[in-house]
Protein backbone atom coordinates (compact mmCIF):
# COMPACT_ATOMS: atom_id res chain seq x y z
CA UNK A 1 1.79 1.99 16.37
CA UNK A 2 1.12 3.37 12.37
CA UNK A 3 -0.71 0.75 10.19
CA UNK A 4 -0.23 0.92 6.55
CA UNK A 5 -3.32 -0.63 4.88
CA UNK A 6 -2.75 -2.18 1.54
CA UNK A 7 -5.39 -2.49 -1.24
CA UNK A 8 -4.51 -1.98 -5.14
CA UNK A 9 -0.67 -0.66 -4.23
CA UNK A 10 1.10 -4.12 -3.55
CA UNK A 11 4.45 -2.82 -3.61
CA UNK A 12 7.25 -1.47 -1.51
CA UNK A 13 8.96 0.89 -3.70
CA UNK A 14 6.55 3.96 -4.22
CA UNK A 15 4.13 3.80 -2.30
CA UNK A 16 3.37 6.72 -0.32
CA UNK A 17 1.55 4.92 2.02
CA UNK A 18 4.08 3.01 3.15
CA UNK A 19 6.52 5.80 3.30
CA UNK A 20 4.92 8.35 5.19
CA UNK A 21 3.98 5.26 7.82
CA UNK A 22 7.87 4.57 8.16
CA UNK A 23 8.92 8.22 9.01
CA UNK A 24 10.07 8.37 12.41
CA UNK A 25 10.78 5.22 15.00
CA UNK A 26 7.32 4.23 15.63
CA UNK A 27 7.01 0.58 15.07
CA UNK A 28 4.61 0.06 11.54
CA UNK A 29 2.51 -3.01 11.13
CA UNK A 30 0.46 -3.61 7.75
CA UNK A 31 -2.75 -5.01 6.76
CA UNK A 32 -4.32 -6.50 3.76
CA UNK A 33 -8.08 -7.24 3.40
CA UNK A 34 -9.73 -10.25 2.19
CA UNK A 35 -12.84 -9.66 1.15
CA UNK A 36 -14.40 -12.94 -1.44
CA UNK A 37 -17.87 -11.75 -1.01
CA UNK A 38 -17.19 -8.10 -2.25
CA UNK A 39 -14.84 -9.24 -4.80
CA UNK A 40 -17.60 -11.57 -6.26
CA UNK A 41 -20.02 -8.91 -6.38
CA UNK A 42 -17.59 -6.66 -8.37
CA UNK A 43 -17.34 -9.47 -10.60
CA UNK A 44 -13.58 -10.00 -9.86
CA UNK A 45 -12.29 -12.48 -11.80
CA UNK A 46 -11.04 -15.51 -10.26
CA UNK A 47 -7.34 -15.02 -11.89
CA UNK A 48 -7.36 -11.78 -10.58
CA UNK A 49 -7.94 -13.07 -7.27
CA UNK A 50 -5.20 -15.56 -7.59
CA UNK A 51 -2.47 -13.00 -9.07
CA UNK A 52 -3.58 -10.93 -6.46
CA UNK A 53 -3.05 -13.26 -3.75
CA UNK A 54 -0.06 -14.30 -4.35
CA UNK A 55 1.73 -11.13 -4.62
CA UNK A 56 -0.09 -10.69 -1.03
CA UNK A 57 2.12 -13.84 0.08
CA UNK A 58 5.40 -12.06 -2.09
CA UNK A 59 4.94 -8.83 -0.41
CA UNK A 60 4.42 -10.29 3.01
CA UNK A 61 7.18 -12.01 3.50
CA UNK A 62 9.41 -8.83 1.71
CA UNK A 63 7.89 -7.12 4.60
CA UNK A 64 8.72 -9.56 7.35
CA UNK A 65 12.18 -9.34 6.14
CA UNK A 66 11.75 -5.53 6.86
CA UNK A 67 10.50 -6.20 10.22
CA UNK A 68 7.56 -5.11 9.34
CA UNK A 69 4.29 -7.65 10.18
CA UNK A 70 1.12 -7.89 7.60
CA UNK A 71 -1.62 -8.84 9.15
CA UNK A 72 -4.42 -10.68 7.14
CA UNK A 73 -7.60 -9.91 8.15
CA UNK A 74 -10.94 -11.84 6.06
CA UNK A 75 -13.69 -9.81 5.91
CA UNK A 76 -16.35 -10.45 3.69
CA UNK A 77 -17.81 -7.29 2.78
CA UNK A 78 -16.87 -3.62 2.69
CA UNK A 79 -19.67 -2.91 5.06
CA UNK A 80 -18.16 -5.13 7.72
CA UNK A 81 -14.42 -3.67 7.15
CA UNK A 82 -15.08 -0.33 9.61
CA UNK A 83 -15.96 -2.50 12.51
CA UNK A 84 -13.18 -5.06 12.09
CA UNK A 85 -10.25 -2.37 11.57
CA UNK A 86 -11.69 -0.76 14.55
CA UNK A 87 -11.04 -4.03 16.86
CA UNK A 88 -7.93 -4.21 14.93
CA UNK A 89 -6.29 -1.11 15.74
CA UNK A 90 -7.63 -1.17 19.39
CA UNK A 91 -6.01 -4.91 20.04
CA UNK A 92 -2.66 -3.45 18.15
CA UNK A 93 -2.86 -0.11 19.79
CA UNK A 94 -2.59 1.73 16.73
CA UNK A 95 -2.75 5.66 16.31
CA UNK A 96 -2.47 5.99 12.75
CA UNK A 97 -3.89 4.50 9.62
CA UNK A 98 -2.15 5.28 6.36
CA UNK A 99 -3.65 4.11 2.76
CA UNK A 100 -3.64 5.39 -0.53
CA UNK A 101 -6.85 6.73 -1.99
CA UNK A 102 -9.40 4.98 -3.48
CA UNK A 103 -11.08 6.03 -7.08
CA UNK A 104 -14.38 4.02 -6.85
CA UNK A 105 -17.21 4.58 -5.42
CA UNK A 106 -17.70 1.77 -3.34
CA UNK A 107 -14.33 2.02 -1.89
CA UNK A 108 -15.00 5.61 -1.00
CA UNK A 109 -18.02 5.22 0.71
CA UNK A 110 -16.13 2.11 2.88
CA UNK A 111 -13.39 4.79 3.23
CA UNK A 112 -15.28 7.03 4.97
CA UNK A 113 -16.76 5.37 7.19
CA UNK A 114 -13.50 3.69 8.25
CA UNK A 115 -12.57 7.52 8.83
CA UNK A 116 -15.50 7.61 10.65
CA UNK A 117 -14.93 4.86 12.97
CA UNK A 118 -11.53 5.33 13.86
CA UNK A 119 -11.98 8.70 14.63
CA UNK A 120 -14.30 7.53 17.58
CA UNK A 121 -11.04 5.91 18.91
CA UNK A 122 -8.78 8.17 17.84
CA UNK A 123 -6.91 7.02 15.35
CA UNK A 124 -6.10 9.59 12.46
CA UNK A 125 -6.49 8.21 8.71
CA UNK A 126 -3.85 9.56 6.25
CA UNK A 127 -5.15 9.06 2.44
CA UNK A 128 -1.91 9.83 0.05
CA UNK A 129 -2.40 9.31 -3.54
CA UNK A 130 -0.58 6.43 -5.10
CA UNK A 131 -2.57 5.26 -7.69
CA UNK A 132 -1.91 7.92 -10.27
CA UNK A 133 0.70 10.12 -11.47
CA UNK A 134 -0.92 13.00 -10.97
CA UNK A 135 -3.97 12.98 -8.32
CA UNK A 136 -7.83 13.35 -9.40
CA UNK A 137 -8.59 16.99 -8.85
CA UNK A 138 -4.95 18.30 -9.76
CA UNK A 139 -5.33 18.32 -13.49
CA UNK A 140 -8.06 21.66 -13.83
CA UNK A 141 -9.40 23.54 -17.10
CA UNK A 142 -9.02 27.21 -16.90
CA UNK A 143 -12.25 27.88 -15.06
CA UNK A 144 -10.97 25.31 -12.40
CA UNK A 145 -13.49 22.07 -13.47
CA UNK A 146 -11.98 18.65 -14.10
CA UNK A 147 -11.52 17.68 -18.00
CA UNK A 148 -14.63 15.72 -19.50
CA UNK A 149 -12.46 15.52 -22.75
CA UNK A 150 -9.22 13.44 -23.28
CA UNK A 151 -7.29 15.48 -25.50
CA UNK A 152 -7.55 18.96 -23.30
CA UNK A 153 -6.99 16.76 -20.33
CA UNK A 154 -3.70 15.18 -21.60
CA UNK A 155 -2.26 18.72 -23.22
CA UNK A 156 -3.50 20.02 -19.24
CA UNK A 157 -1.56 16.65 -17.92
CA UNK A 158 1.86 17.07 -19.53
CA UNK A 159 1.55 20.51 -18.39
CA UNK A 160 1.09 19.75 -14.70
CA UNK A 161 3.76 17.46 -14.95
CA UNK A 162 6.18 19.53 -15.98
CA UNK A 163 5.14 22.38 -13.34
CA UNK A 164 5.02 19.94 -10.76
CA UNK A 165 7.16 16.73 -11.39
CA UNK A 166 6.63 14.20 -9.14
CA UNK A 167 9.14 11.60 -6.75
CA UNK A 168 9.76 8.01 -6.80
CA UNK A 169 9.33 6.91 -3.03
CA UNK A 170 12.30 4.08 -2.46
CA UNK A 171 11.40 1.04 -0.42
CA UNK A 172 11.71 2.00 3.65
CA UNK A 173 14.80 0.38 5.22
CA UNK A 174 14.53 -2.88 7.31
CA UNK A 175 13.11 -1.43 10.86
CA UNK A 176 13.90 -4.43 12.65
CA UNK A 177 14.68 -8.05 13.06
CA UNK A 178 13.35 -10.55 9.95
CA UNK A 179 9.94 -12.17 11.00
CA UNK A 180 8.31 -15.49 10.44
CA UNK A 181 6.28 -15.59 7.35
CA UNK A 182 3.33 -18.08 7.30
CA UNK A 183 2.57 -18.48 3.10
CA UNK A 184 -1.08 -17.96 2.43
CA UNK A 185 -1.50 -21.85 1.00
CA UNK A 186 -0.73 -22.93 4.80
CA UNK A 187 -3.71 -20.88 6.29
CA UNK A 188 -7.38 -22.62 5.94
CA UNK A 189 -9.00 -19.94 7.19
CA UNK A 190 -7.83 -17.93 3.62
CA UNK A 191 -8.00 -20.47 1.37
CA UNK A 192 -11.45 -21.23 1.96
CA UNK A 193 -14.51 -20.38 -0.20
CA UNK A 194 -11.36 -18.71 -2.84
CA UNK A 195 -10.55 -21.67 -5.03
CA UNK A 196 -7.02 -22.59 -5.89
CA UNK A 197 -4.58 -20.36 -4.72
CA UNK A 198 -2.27 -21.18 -7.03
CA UNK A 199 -1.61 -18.36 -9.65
CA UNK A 200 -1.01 -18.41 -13.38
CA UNK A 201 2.34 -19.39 -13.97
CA UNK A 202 2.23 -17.03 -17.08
CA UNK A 203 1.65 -14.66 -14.62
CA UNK A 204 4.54 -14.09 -12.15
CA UNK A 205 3.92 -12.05 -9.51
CA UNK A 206 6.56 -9.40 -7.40
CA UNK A 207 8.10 -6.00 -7.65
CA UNK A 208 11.03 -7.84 -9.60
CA UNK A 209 9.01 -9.06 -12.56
CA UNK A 210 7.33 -5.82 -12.88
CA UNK A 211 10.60 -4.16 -13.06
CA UNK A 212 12.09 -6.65 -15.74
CA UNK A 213 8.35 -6.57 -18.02
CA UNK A 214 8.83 -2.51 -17.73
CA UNK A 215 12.59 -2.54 -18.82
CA UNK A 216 12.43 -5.09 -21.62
CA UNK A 217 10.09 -3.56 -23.66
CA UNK A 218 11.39 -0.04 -23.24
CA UNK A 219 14.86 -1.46 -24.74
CA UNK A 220 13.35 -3.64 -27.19
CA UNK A 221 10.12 -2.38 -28.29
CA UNK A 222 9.09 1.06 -26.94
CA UNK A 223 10.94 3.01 -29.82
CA UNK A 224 8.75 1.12 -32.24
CA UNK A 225 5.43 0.69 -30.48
CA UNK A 226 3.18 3.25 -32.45
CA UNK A 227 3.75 1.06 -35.28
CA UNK A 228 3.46 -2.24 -33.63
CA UNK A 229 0.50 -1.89 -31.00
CA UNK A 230 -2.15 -2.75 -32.74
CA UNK A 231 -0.69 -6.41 -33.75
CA UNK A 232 -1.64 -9.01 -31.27
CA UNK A 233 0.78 -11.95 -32.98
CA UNK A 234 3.50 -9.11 -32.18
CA UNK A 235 5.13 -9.14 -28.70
CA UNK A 236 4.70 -5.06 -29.26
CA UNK A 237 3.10 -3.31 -25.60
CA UNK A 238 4.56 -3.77 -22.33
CA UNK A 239 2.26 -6.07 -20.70
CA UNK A 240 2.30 -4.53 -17.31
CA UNK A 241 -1.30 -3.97 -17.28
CA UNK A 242 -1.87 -6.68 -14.55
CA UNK A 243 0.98 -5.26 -12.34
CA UNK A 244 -0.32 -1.77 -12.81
CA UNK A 245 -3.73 -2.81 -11.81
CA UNK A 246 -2.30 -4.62 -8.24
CA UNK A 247 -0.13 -2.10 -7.74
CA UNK A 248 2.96 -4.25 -8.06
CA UNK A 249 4.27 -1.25 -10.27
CA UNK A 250 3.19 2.34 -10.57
CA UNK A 251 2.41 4.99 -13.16
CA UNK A 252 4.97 6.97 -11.65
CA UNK A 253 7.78 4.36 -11.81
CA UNK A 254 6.94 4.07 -15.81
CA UNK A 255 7.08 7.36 -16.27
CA UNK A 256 9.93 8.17 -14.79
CA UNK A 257 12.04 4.65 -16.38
CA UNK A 258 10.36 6.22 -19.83
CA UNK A 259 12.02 9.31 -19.04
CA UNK A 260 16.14 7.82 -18.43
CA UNK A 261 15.48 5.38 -21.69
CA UNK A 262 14.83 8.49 -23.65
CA UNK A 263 17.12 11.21 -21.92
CA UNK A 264 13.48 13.52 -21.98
CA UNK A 265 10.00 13.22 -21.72
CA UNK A 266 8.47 12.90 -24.81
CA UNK A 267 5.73 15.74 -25.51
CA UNK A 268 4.12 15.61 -28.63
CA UNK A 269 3.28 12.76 -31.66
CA UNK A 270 6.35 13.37 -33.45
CA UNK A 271 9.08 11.92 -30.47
CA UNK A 272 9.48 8.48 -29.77
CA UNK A 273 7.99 6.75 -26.80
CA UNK A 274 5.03 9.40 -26.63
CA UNK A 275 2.47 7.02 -27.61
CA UNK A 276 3.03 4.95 -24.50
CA UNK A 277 3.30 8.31 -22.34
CA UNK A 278 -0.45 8.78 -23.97
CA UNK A 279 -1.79 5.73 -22.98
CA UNK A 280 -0.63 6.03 -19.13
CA UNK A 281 -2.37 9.35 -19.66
CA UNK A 282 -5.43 7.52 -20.71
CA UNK A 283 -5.31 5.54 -17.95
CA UNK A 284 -5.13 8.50 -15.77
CA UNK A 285 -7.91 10.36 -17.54
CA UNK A 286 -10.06 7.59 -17.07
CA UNK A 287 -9.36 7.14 -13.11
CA UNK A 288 -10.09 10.96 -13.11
CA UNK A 289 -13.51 10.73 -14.66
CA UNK A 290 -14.20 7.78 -12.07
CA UNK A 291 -13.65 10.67 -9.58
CA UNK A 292 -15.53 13.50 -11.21
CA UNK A 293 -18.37 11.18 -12.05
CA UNK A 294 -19.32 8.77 -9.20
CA UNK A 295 -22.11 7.26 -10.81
CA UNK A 296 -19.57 5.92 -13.59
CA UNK A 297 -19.41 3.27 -11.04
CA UNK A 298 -23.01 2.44 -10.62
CA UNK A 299 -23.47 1.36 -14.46
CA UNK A 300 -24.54 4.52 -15.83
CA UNK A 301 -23.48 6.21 -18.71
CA UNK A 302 -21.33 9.10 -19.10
CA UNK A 303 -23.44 10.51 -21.82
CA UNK A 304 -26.41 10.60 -19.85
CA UNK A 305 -28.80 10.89 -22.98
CA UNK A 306 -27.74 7.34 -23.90
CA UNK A 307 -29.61 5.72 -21.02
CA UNK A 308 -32.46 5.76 -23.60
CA UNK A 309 -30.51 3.15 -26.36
CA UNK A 310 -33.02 0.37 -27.11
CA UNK A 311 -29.88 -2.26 -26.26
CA UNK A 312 -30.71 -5.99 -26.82
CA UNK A 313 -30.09 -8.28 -24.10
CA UNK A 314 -29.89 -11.65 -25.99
CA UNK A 315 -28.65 -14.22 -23.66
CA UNK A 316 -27.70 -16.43 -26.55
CA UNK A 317 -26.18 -14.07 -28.69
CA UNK A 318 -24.34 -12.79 -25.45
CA UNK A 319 -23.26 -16.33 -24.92
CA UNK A 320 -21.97 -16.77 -28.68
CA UNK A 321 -19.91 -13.69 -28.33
CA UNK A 322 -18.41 -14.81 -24.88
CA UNK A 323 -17.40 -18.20 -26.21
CA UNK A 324 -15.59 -17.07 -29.29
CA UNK A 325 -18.62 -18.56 -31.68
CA UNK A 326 -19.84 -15.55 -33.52
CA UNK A 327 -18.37 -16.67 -37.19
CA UNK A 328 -16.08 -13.78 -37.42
CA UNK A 329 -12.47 -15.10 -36.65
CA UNK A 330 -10.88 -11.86 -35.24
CA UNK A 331 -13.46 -11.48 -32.87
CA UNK A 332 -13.52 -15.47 -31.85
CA UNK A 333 -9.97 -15.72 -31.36
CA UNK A 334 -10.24 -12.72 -28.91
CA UNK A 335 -12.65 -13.72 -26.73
CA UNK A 336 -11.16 -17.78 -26.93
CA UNK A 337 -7.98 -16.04 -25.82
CA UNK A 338 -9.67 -13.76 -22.97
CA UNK A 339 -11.45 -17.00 -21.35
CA UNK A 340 -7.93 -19.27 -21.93
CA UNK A 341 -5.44 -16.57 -20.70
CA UNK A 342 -7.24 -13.82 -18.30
CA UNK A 343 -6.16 -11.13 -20.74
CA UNK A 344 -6.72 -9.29 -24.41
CA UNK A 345 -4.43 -7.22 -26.58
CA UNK A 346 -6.18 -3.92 -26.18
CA UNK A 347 -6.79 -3.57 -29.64
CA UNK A 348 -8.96 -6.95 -29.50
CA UNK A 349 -10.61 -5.51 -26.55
CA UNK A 350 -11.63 -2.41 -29.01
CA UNK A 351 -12.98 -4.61 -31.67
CA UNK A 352 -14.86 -7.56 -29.79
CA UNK A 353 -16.60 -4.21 -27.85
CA UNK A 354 -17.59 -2.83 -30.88
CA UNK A 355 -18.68 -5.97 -32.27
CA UNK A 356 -20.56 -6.89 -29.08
CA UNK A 357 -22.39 -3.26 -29.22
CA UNK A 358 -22.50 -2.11 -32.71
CA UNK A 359 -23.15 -5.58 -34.28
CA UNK A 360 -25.09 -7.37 -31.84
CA UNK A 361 -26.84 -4.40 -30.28
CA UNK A 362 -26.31 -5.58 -27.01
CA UNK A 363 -25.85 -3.42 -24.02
CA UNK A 364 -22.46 -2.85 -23.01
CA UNK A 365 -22.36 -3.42 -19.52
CA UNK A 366 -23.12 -6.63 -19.88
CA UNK A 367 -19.45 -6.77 -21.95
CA UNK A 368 -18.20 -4.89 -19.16
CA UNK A 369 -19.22 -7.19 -16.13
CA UNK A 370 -17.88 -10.33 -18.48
CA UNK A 371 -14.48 -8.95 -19.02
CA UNK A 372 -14.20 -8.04 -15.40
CA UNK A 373 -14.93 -11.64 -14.77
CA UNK A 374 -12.10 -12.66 -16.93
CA UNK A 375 -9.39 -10.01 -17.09
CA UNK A 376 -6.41 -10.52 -14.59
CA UNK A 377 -5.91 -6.99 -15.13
CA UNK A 378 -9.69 -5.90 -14.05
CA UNK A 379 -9.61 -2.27 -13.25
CA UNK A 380 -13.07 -0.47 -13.08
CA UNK A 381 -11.56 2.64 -14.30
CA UNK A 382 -10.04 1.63 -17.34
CA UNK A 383 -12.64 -0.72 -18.11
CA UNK A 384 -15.78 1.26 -18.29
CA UNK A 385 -14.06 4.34 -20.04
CA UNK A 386 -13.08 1.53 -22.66
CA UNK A 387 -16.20 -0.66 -23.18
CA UNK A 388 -18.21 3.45 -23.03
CA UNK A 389 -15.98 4.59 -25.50
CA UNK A 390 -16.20 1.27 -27.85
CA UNK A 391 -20.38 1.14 -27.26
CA UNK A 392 -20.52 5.65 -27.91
CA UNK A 393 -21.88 6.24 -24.70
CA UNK A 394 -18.49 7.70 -23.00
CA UNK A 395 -15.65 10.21 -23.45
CA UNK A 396 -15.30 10.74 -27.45
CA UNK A 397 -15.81 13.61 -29.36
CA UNK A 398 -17.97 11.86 -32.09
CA UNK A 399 -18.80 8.24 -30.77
CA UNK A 400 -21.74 7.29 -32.27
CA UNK A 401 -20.70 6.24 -36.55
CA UNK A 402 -17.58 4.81 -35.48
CA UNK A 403 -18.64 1.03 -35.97
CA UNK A 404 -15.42 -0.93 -36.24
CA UNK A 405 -15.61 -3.80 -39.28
CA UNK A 406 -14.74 -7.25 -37.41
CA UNK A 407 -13.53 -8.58 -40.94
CA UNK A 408 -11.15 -5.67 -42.04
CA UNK A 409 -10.00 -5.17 -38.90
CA UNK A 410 -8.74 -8.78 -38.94
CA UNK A 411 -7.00 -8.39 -42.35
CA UNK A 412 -5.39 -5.21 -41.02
CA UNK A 413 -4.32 -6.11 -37.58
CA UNK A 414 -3.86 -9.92 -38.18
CA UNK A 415 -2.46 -9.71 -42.10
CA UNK A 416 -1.61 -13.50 -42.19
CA UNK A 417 -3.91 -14.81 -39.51
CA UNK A 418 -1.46 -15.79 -37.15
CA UNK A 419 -3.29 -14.77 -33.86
CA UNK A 420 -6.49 -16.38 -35.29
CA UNK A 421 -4.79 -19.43 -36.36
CA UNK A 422 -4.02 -19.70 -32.61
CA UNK A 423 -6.60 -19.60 -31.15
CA UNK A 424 -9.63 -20.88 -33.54
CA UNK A 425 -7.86 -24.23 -33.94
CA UNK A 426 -10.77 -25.20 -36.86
CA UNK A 427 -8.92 -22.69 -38.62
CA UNK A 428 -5.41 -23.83 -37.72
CA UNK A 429 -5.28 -25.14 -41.37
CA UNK A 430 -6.53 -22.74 -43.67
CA UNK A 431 -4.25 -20.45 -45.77
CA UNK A 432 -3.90 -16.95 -45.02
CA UNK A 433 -5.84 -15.90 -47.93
CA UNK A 434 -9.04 -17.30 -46.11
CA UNK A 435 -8.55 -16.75 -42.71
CA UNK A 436 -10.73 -13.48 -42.22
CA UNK A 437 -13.42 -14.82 -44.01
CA UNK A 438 -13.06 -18.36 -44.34
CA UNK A 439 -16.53 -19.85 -44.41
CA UNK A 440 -16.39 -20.44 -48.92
CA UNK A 441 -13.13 -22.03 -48.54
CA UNK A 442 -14.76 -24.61 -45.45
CA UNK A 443 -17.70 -24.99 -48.18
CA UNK A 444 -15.05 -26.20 -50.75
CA UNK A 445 -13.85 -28.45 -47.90
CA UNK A 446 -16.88 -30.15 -46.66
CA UNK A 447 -16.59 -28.52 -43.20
CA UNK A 448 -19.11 -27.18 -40.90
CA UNK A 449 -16.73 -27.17 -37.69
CA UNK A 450 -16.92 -23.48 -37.83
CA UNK A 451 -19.26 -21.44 -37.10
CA UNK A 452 -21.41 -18.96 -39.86
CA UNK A 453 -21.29 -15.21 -38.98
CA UNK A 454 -24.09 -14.74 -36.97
CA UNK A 455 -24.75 -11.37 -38.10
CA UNK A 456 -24.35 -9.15 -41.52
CA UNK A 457 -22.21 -6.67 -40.56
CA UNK A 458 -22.86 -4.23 -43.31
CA UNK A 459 -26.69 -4.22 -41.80
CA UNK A 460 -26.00 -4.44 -38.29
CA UNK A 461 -24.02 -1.12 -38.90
CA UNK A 462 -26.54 0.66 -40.48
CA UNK A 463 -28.78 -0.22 -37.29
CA UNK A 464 -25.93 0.63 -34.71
CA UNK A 465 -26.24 4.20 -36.36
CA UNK A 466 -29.78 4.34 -36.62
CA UNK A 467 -30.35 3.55 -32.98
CA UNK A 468 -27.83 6.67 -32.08
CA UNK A 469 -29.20 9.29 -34.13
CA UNK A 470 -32.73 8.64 -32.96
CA UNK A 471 -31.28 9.77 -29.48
CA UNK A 472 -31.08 13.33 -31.66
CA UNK A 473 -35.16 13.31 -32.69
């Protein structure tokens, strides 16, 4: 018997896992993990969970119609997971385990010692890579090290992929009769201690929905998306960012649907559809330095030197910035819409992170642990090489006087205050001309149902600057 464990890759079309496990005629069983305990202590948000879930129940019964059974198994923590797979395989008499890789740390280490265990038995792990386009390790500088810097990295990426190209596994072919399917919502023993199952119907889950998300917007808005990013009242990125973090879609199956919209693969600034390309190769720079770097996973930074920032750690400025009350609309609307939806336009994660950091002075993991709280779309990877960048502890050539404004980046990104209007519903009424800094035209009215800013940005700045170049006495 071959068991294909599932983790972050809930999908039947490529997944390497999967397909290496249904090579041959040996019968395949699969396995997903429950694990509440862990998940709370990685901060998982509870939409996550939910989103998460549910494609569980949407892949399980696509795999029962395969033939194929996936067993649930609830473990609580990572450290418990070795022992339990263990009496797994030896009750299903299985030989081989096949997974794709983990990137974090703590995954790793569990991992390992699953290798560990099963090898006392055994059973032989496969580990396949199916969580980036190009694996950790296979993207080198000349001298053979892995990239620290993005721009190297991605010339070195595009590269690589061209030398090596890459294949979209299909989904296996139906190895048997259909099985019964028993949906997640019927089975006490899951739903306990996880809340309401019931995901986010702005959030649909399976393979399907992926697919349809990914093809819209590369007919109707990748052609233009340099231009229209960076405007959260414009339906202008993909929104896939919660299937690419489950693994309902991957990297390779954008790539490769970027690739047939566009007849070629875009390689510098000047084509169309490159800036998307860049930021899947952002995402895979960041998974790389997860790799390179473990203790990016244990809240340290990647500029090691920066350990020493006199961060604040105001619980009640923390909590004004977390519930949208900080007096500076771009920045409440952003967070109001993070706590209401389970997800941010990424250039309103850029701004409330450099607002949180540079204005408040306030250490940025504790912006990192809230979004991961919040964010359907969670990934450790792409989260800390984000909130590091935004704070000038990470991955940038020059981090440390790039101090985004919170006002002007409003008037730029949101000209006529449509997202804020949206989402700070005491500003709901106020004409555009006011909406980024509204607070005289609420004096005119009487009105104190809005916050003041809580901070002067002008001086904050000058102290966010201060505070780096100290690090240089």
């Amino acid at each position: 018997m071959k068991l294909v464990w599932f983790r972050n890759d809930l999908r039947l079309a490529d997944n390497p896992a999967l397909r290496h496990a249904c090579a041959g005629d040996e019968p395949v069983a699969a396995l997903f993990i429950i694990s509440p305990t862990q998940w709370r202590q990685h901060k998982m948000a509870p939409v996550r969970q939910r989103f998460m879930l549910a494609q569980v129940d949407e892949l399980g019964r696509e795999l029962a119609a395969l033939g194929i059974p996936l067993h649930l198994l609830r473990v609580e923590t990572f450290a418990e997971v070795p022992a339990a797979l263990a009496d797994l395989c030896r009750e299903q008499g299985v030989t081989q385990l096949y997974a794709n890789q983990a990137i974090e740390l703590d995954e790793q280490r569990r991992d390992h010692a699953v290798s560990a265990a099963l090898a006392e038995q055994a059973v032989s792990c496969h580990w396949l890579n199916g969580c980036c386009v190009l694996p950790p390790g296979k993207v080198l500088t000349g001298s053979g090290e892995m990239f620290k810097v993005f721009t190297p990295f991605s010339r070195a990426w595009l590269k690589a992929l061209d030398e090596e190209g890459f294949v979209i596994h299909r989904a296996p072919a139906r190895r048997g009769e259909p099985l019964p399917w028993q949906p997640l919502a019927e089975r006490e023993w899951v739903d306990e201690g996880l809340g309401e199952l019931t995901p986010d119907p702005r959030w649909p889950v399976g393979e399907a929905e992926a697919q349809r998300r990914l093809n819209d917007f590369l007919e109707q808005a990748v052609l233009d998306y340099g231009e229209t990013r960076d405007f959260p009242a414009i339906a202008g990125t993909s929104v896939l960012s919660p299937y690419l973090a489950a693994g309902i879609i991957s990297p390779r199956q954008c790539v490769a649907a970027l690739q047939q919209r566009l007849g070629y693969r875009p390689q510098s600034k000047a084509l169309p559809g490159f800036v998307w390309l860049n930021e899947l190769v952002w995402r895979e720079f960041y998974r790389h330095l997860l790799v390179l770097i473990p203790t990016l996973s244990m809240n340290h930074p990647f500029k090691p030197e920066t350990a020493a920032l006199p961060w604040s750690w105001d619980p009640d400025a923390f909590a004004a910035w977390s519930e949208g009350r900080t007096g500076y609309p771009i920045v409440d609307a952003a967070m109001r819409c993070l706590n209401a939806t389970g997800w941010m336009h990424n250039r309103l994660r850029m701004i409330v992170a450099s607002f949180l950091t540079k204005d408040l002075h306030i250490h940025w993991r504790l912006g990192e642990d809230y979004f991961m709280s919040r964010l359907i779309d969670g990934d450790l990877a792409a989260n800390n090489g984000g909130w590091q960048w935004a704070a000038g502890t990470g991955a940038d050539a020059a981090p440390y006087f790039r101090v985004f404004n919170p006002t002007t980046q409003g008037q730029r990104f949101d000209p006529q205050g449509e997202f804020i209007r949206t989402w700070v519903t005491e500003l709901a009424d106020i004409p555009a001309a006011y909406v980024h800094q509204p607070h005289d035209w609420l004096r005119l009215k009487g009105r104190q149902d809005y916050p003041a800013p809580m901070v002067d940005h002008a001086v904050a700045r000058v102290r966010a600057i201060e505070m780096f170049r100290s690090l240089e006495k």
